[in-house]
C-alpha atoms as a PDB file:
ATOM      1  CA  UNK A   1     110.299  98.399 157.888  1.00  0.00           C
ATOM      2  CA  UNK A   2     110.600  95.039 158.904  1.00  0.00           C
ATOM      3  CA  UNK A   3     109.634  92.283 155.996  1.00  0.00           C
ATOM      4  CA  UNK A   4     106.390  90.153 156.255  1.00  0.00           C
ATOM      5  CA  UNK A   5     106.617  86.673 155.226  1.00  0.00           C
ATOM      6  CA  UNK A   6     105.167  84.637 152.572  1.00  0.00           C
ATOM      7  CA  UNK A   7     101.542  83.002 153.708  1.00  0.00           C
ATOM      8  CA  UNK A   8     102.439  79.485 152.287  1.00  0.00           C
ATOM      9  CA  UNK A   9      98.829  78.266 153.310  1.00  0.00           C
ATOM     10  CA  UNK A  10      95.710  78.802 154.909  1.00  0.00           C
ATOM     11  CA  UNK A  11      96.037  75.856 157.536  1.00  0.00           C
ATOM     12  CA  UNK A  12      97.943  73.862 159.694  1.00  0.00           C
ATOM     13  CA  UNK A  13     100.174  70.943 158.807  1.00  0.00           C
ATOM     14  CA  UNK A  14     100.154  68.044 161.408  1.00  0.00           C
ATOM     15  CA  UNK A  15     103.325  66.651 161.771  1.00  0.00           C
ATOM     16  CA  UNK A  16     104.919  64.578 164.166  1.00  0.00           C
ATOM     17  CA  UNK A  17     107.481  66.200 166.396  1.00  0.00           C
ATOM     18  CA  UNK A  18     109.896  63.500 168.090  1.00  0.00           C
ATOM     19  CA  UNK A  19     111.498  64.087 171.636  1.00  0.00           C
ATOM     20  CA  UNK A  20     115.143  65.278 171.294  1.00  0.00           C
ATOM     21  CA  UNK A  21     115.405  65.946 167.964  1.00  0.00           C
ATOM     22  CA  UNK A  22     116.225  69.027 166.144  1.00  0.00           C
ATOM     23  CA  UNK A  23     113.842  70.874 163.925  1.00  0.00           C
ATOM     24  CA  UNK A  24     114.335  74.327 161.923  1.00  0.00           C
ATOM     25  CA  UNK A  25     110.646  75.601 161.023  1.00  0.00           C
ATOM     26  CA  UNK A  26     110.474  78.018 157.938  1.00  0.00           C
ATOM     27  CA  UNK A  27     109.706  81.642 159.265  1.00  0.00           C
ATOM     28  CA  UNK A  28     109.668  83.403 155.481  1.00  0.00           C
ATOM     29  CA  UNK A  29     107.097  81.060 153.520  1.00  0.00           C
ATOM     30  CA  UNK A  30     109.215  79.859 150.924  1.00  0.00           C
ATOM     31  CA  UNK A  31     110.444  76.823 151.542  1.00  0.00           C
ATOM     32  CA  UNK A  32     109.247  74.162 149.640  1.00  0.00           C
ATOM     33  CA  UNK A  33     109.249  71.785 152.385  1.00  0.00           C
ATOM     34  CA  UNK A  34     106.838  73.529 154.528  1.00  0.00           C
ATOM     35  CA  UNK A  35     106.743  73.879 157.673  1.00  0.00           C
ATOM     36  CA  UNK A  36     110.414  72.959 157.900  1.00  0.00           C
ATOM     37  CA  UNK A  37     113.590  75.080 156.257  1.00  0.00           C
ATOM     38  CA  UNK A  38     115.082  74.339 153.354  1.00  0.00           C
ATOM     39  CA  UNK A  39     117.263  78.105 153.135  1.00  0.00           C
ATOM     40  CA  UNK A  40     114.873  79.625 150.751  1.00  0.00           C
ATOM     41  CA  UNK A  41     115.295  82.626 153.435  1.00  0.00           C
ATOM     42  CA  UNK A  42     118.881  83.509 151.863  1.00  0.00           C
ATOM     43  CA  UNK A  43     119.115  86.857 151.260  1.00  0.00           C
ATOM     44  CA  UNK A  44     116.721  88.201 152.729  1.00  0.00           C
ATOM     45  CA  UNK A  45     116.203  89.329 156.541  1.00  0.00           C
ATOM     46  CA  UNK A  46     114.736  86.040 157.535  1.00  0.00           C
ATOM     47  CA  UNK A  47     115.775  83.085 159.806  1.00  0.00           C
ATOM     48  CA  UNK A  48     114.851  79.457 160.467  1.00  0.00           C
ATOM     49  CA  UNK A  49     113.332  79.024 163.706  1.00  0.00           C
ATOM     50  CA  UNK A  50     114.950  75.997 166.098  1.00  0.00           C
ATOM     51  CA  UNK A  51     112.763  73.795 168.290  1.00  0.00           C
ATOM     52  CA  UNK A  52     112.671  71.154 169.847  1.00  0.00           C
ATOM     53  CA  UNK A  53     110.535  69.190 172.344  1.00  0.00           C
ATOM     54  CA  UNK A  54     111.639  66.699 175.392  1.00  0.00           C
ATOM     55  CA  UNK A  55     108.326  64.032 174.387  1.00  0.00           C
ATOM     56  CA  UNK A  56     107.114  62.659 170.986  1.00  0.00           C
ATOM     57  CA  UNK A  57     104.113  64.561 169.996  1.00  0.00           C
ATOM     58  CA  UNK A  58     101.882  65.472 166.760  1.00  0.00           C
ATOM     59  CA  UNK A  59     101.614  69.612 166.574  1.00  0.00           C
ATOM     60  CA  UNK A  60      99.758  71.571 163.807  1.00  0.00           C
ATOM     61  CA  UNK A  61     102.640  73.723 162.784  1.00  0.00           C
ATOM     62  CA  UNK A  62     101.739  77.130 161.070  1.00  0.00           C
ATOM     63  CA  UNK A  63     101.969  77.655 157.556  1.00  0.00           C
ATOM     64  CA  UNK A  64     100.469  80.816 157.462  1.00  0.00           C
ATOM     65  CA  UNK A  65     103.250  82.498 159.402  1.00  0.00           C
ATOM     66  CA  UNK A  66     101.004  84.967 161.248  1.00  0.00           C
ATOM     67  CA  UNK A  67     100.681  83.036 164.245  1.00  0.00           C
ATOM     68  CA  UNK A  68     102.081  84.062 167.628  1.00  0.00           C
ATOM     69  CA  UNK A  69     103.108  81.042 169.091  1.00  0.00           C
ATOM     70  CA  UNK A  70     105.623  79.894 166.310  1.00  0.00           C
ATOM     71  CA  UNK A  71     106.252  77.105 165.581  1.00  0.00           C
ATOM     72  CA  UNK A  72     102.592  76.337 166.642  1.00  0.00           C
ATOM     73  CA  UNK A  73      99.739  76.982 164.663  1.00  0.00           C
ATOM     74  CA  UNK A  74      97.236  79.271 166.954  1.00  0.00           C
ATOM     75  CA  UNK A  75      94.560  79.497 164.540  1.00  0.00           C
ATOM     76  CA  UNK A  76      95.042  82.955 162.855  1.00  0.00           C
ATOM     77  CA  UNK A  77      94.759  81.737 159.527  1.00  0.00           C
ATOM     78  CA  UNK A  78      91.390  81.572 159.911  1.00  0.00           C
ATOM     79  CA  UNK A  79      90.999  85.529 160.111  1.00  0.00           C
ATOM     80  CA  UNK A  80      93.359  86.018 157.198  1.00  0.00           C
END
């Protein structure tokens, strides 16, 4: 059975994604720094998540970690 992550919160954090750059969004909910990585995954079966975009934009990323468009908040938390 595969493990469910941590809801860290019940909404989006806006944050502002710049071209070319590398981010590594938090897939387990523990990271302190949410919605970005900061390893609280090791040891267990989760992994950061790498994105990037090719223009500077503001995104809601998820925090709820339900959503099916990660990074991307698509509004799940508000059925949770």
């Amino acid at each position: 059975m595969k493990e469910k992550a941590k809801i860290a919160a019940l909404h989006p954090i806006s944050c502002k994604i710049e071209a070319n750059k590398d981010y590594y969004y938090c897939t387990c909910g523990y990271s302190k720094t949410q919605p970005f990585c900061d390893g609280s995954h090791k040891g267990t079966s989760f992994k950061s998540l790498h994105f990037s975009q090719n223009i500077t934009t503001h995104e809601a990323l998820c925090t709820c970690k339900r959503t099916s468009r990660a990074p991307y908040c698509d509004g799940r938390h508000s059925k949770l």
